[in-house]
Protein backbone atom coordinates (compact mmCIF):
# COMPACT_ATOMS: atom_id res chain seq x y z
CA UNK A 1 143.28 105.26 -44.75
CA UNK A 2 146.70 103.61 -45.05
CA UNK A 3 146.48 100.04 -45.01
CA UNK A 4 147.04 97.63 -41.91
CA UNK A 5 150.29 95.81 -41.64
CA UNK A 6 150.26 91.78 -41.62
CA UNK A 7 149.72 89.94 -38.75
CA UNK A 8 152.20 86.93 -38.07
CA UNK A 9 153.83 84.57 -35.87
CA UNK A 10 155.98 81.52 -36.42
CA UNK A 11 153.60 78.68 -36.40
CA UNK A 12 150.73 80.64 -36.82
CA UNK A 13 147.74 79.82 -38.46
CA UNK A 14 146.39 81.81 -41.45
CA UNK A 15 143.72 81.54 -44.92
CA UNK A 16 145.17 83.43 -47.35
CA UNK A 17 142.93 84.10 -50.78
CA UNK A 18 144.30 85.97 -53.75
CA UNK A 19 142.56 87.71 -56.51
CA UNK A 20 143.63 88.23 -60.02
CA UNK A 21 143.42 91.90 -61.05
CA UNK A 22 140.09 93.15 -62.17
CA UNK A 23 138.84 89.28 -62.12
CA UNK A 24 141.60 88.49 -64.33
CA UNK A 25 141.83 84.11 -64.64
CA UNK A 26 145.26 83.89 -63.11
CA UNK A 27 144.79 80.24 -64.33
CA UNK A 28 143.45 79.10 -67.54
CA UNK A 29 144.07 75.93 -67.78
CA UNK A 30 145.61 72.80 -66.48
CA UNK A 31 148.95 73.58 -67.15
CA UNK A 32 148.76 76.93 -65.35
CA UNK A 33 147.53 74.98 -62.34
CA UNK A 34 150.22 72.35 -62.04
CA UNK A 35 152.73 74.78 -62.75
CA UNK A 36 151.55 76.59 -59.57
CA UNK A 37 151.10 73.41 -57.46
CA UNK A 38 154.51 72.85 -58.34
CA UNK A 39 156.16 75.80 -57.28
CA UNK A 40 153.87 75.58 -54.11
CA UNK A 41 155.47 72.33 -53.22
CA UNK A 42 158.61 73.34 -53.77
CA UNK A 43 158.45 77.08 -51.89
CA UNK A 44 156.56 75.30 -48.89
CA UNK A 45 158.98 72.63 -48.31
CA UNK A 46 161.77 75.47 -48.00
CA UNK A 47 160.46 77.15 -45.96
CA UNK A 48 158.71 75.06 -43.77
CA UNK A 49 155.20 76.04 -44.31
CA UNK A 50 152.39 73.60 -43.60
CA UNK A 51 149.23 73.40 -45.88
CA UNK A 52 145.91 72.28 -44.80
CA UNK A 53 143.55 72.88 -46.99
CA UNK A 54 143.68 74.76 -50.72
CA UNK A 55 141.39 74.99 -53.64
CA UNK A 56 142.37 76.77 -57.51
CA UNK A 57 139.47 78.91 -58.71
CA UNK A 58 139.98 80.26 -62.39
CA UNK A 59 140.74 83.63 -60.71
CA UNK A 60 141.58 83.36 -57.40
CA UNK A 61 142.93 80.54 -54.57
CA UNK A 62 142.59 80.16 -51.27
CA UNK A 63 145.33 78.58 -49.01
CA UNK A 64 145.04 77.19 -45.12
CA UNK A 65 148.55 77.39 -43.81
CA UNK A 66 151.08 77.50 -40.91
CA UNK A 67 153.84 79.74 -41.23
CA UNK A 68 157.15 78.09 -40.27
CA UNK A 69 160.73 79.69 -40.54
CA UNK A 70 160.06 82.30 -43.39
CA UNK A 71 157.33 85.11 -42.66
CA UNK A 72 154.35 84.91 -44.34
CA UNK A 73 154.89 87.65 -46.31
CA UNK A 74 157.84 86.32 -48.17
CA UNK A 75 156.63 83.04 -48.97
CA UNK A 76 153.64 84.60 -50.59
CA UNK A 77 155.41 87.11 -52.65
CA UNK A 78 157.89 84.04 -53.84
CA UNK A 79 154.63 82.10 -54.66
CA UNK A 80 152.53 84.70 -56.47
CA UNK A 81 155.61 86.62 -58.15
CA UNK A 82 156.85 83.25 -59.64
CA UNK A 83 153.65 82.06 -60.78
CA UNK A 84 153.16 85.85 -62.78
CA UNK A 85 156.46 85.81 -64.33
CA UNK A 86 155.41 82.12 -65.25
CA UNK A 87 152.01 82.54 -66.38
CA UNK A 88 152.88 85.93 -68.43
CA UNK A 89 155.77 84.30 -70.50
CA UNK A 90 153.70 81.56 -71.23
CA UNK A 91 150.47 83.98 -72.59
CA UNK A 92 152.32 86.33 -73.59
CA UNK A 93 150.59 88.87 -71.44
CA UNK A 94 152.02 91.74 -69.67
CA UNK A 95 151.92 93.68 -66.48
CA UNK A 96 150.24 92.51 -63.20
CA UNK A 97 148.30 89.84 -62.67
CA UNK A 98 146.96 89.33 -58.77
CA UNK A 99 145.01 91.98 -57.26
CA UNK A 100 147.78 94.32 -55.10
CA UNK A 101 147.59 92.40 -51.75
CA UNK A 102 146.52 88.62 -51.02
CA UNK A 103 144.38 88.77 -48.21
CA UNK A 104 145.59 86.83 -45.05
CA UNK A 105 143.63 85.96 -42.05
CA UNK A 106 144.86 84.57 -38.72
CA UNK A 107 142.77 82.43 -37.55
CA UNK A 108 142.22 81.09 -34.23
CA UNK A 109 142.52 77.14 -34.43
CA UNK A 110 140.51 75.63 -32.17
CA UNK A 111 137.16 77.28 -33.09
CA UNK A 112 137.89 77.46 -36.79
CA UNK A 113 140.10 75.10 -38.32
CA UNK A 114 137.65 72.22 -39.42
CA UNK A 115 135.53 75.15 -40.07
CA UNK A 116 138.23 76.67 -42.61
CA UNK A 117 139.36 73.18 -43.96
CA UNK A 118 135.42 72.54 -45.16
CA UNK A 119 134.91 75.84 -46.42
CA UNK A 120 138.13 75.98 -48.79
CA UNK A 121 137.70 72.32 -49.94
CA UNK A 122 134.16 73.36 -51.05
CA UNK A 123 134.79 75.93 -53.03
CA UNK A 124 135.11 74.50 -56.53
CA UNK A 125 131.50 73.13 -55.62
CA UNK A 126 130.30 76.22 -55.00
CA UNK A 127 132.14 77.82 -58.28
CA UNK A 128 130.41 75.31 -60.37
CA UNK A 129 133.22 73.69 -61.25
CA UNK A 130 132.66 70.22 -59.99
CA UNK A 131 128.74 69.15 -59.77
CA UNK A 132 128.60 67.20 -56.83
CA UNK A 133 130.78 65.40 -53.70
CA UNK A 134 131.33 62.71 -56.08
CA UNK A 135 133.20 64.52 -58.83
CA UNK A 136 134.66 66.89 -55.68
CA UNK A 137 136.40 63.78 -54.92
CA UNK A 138 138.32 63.47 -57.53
CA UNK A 139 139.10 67.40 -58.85
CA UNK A 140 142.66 67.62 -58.93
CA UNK A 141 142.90 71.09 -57.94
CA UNK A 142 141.39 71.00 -54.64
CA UNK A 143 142.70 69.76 -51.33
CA UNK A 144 139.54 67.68 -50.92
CA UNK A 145 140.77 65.23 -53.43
CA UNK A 146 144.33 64.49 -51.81
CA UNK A 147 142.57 63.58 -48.33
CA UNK A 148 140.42 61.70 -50.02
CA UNK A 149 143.10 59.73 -51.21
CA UNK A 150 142.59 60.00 -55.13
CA UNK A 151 145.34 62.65 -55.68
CA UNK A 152 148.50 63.51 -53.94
CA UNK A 153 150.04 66.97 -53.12
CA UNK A 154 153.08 66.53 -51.07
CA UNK A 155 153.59 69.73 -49.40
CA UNK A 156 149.56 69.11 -47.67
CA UNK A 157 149.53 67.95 -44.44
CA UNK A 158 146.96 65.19 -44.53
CA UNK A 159 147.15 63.52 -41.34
CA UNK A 160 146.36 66.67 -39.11
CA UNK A 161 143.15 66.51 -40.58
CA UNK A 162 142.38 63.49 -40.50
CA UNK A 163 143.50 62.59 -36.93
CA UNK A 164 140.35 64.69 -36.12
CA UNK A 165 138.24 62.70 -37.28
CA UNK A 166 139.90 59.11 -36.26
CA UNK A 167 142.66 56.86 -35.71
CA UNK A 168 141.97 54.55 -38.66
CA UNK A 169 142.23 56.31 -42.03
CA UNK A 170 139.60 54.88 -43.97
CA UNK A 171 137.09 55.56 -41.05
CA UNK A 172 138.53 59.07 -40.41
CA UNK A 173 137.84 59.90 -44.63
CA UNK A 174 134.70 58.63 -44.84
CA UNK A 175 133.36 61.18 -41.88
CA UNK A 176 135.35 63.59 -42.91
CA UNK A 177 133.50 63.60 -46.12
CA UNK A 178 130.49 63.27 -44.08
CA UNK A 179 131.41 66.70 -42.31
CA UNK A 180 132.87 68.36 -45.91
CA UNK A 181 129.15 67.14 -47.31
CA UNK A 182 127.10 68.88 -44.24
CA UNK A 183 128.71 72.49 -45.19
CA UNK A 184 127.13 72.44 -48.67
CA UNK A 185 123.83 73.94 -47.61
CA UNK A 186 125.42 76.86 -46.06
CA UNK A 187 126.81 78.38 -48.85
CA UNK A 188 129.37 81.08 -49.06
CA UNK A 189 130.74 81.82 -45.46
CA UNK A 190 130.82 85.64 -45.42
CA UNK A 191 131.83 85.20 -41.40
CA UNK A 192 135.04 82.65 -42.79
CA UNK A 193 136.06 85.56 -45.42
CA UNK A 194 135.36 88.85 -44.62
CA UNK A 195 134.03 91.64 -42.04
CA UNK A 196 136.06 91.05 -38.96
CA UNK A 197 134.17 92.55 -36.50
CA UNK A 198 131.32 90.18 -37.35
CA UNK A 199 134.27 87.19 -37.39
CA UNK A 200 135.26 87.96 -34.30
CA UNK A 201 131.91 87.91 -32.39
CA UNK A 202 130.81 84.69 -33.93
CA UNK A 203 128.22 86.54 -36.53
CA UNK A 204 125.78 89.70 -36.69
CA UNK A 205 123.04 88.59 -34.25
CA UNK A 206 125.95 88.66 -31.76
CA UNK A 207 126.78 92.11 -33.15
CA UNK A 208 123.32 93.28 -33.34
CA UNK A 209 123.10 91.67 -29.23
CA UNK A 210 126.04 94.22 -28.27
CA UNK A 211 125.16 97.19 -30.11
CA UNK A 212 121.56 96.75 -28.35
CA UNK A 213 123.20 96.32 -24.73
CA UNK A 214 125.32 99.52 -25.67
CA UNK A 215 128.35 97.15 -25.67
CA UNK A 216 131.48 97.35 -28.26
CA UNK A 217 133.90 94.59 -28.58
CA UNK A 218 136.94 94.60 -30.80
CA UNK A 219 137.26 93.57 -34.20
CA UNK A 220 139.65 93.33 -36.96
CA UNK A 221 139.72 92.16 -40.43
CA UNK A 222 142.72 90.47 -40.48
CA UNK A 223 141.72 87.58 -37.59
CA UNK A 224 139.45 85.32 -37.48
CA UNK A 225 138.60 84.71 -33.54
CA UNK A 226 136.79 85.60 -30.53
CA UNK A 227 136.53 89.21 -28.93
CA UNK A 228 140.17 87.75 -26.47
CA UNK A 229 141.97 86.01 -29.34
CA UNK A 230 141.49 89.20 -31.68
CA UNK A 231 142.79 91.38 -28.73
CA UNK A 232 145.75 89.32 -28.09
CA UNK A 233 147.17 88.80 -31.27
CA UNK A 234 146.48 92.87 -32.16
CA UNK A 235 148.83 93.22 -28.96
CA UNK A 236 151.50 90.40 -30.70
CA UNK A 237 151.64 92.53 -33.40
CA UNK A 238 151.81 96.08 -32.16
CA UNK A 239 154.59 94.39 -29.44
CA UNK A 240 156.53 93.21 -32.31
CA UNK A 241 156.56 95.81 -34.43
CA UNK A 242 157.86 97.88 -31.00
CA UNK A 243 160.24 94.87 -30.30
CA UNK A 244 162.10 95.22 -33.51
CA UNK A 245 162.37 98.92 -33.62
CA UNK A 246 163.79 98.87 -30.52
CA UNK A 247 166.46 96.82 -31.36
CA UNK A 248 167.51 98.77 -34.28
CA UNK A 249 167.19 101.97 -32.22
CA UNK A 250 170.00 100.13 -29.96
CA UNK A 251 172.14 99.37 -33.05
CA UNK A 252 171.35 95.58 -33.10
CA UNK A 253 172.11 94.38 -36.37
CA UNK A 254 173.37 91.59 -38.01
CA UNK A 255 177.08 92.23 -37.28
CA UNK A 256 175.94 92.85 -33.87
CA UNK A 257 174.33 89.57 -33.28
CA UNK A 258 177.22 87.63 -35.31
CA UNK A 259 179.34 89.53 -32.22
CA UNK A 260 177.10 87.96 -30.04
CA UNK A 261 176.68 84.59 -31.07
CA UNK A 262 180.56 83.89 -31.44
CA UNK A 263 180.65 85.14 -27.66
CA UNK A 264 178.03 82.42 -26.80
CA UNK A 265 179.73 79.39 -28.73
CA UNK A 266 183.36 81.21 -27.68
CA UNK A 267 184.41 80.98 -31.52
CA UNK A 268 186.42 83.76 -33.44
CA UNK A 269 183.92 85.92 -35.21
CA UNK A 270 185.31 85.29 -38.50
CA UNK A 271 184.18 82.00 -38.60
CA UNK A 272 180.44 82.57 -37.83
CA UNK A 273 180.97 83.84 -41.51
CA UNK A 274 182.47 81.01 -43.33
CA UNK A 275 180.79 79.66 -46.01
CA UNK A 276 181.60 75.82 -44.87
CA UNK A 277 179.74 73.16 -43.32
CA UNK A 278 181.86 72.31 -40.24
CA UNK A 279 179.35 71.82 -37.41
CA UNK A 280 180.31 75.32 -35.42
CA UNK A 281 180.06 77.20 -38.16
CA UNK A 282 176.92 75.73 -39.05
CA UNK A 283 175.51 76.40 -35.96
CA UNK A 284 176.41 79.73 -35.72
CA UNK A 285 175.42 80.35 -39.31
CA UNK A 286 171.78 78.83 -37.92
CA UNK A 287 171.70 80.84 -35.12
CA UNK A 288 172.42 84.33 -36.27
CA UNK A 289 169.77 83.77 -39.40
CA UNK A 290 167.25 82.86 -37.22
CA UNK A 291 167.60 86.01 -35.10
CA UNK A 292 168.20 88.02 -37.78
CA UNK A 293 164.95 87.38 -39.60
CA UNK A 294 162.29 86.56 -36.59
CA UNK A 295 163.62 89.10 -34.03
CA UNK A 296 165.03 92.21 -35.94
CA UNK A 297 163.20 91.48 -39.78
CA UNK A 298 166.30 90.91 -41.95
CA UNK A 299 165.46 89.74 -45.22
CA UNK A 300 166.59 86.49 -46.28
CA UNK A 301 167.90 87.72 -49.26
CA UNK A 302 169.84 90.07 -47.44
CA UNK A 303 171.38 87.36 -45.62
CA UNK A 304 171.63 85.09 -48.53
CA UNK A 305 173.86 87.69 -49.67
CA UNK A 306 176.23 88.23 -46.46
CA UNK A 307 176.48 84.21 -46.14
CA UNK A 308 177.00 83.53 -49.53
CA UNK A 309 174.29 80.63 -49.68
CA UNK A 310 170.98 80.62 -51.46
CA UNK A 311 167.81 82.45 -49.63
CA UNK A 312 166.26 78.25 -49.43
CA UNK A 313 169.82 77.93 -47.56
CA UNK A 314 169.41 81.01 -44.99
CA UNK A 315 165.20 79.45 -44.63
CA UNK A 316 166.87 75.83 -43.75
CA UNK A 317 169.06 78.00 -41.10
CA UNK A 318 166.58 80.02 -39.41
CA UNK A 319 164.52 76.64 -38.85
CA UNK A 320 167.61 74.88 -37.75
CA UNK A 321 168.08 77.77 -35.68
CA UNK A 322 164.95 77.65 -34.10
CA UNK A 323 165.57 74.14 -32.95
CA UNK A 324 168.91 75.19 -31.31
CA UNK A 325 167.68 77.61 -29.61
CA UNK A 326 164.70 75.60 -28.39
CA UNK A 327 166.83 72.38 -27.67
CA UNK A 328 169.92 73.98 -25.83
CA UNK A 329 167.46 76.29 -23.60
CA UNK A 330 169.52 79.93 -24.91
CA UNK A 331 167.85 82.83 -23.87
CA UNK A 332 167.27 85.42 -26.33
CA UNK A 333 168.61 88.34 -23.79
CA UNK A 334 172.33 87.28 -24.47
CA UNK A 335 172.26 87.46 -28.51
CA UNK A 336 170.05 90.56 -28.63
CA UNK A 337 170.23 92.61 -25.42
């Protein structure tokens, strides 16, 4: 069966776990760990990714995230190709070292972020790696730690979960370590992880309910939501991937758009290529990257290449593109129809 395509959505919200090949440590030691946080911090802040919750296992991670300007796709390959070229030089090892696909999982927020958040931030518990909430709160290498307060990760995005627990920080920690202490009894999640038709429904007694009414509902591995979320964003994704072959079926491509967008801001086309930093060109840069990668799936290497500016460059433009688009009310119709 080939496999499913990703699921994904500016601003969506997604737990991504990867696996080192054949249970292989992809970290073995501190080093290995900070070297990864690093890179994390610096990937995320370029492209605009938010991080929630995260936790290093010795051979896998798991990640609670919002995509921003850059697909999820590409900031994971970044991440997990850097950190193998990384880790392999310094062990002198060879060959591959995650598992052929992270898993992602879009997840619908309201029902399951908390949920998520407690279940990630637990894990080195669970693992054995810490022995109880006390040494949890100070492991380095979980997200736990830097809510808590005792370590500090900048690209994690502490205040969105702690606002749901309070206005006043200290009060808002301690019952949010109340409410990460309350998940320890329940042990690994299988409904937070895996099986998405059980995800879906909200667990197998809810399955086992339908199939005994003679009642399907649908299901899919790669969300984590009820029976309408999981049908919606299935539709997202199959309308996307029709969007964007559409396009290129109509011979809307990057030239095309750059056409466009000079018509819009009535500048000659030429300049929406210039390599400067006066203000039109910027803006024209910003706009054309944007479209380019969210509406017809131009890689921002690709474009990295045609600007002549790095692919953290073309990321800063598709967000500041975004925002022009958003603040200045253009309609999509007049750079793509």
């Amino acid at each position: 069966m080939p496999r499913q395509s990703r699921i994904d959505a500016p601003g969506a919200l997604h737990h991504v776990i990867a696996r080192g090949i054949d249970g292989t440590a992809i970290f073995r030691d501190e080093k290995d760990r900070k070297s990864f946080l690093d890179r994390l911090d610096v990937i995320f802040k370029e492209t605009g990714t938010a991080c929630y919750a995260w936790a290093l296992l010795s051979n896998h991670f798991h990640l609670l995230l919002r995509t921003g300007a850059a697909p999820l796709s590409r900031v994971m390959r970044r991440l997990m190709t850097g950190h193998a070229v990384s880790f392999n030089l310094r062990h002198g090892r060879r060959g591959h070292l995650f598992q052929n696909r992270y898993k992602s999982i879009l997840c619908q927020e309201d029902a399951y972020f908390l949920e998520l958040v407690r279940y990630i931030h637990l894990n080195p518990l669970r693992a054995g790696l810490v022995h109880d909430m006390a040494h949890l709160d100070g492991y380095p290498f979980s997200g736990h730690a830097v809510v808590m307060g005792t370590a500090t990760q900048s690209c994690q995005h502490v205040d969105e979960v702690l606002s749901c627990f309070g206005k006043h920080q200290g009060q808002a920690q301690i019952k949010y370590r109340d409410f990460i202490a309350q998940g320890i009894e329940q042990g690994r999640r299988e409904d937070l992880t895996g099986g998405g038709l059980v995800r879906s429904l909200g667990g197998w007694a809810s399955v086992r309910n339908l199939h005994e009414a003679g009642l399907r509902a649908t299901g899919d591995e790669r969300i984590l939501g009820d029976s309408d979320f999981v049908e919606q964003m299935l539709a997202a994704g199959e309308d996307e991937f029709e969007r964007r072959h559409a396009l290129k079926a109509r011979g809307i491509t990057v030239d095309a758009v750059a056409e466009r967008v000079a018509t819009l801001l009535a500048i000659p086309v030429k300049e929406v290529w210039l390599s400067g930093r006066y203000k039109r060109t910027v803006e024209a840069r910003s706009l054309v990257c944007y479209v380019a990668v969210r509406e017809i799936g131009v890689t921002m290497r690709s474009l990295a290449g045609r600007f002549s500016i790095s692919t953290a460059a073309v990321s800063k433009a598709v967000a500041r593109g975004r925002r022009i688009i958003e603040e200045k009310g253009i309609r999509m119709d007049k750079l793509i129809s």
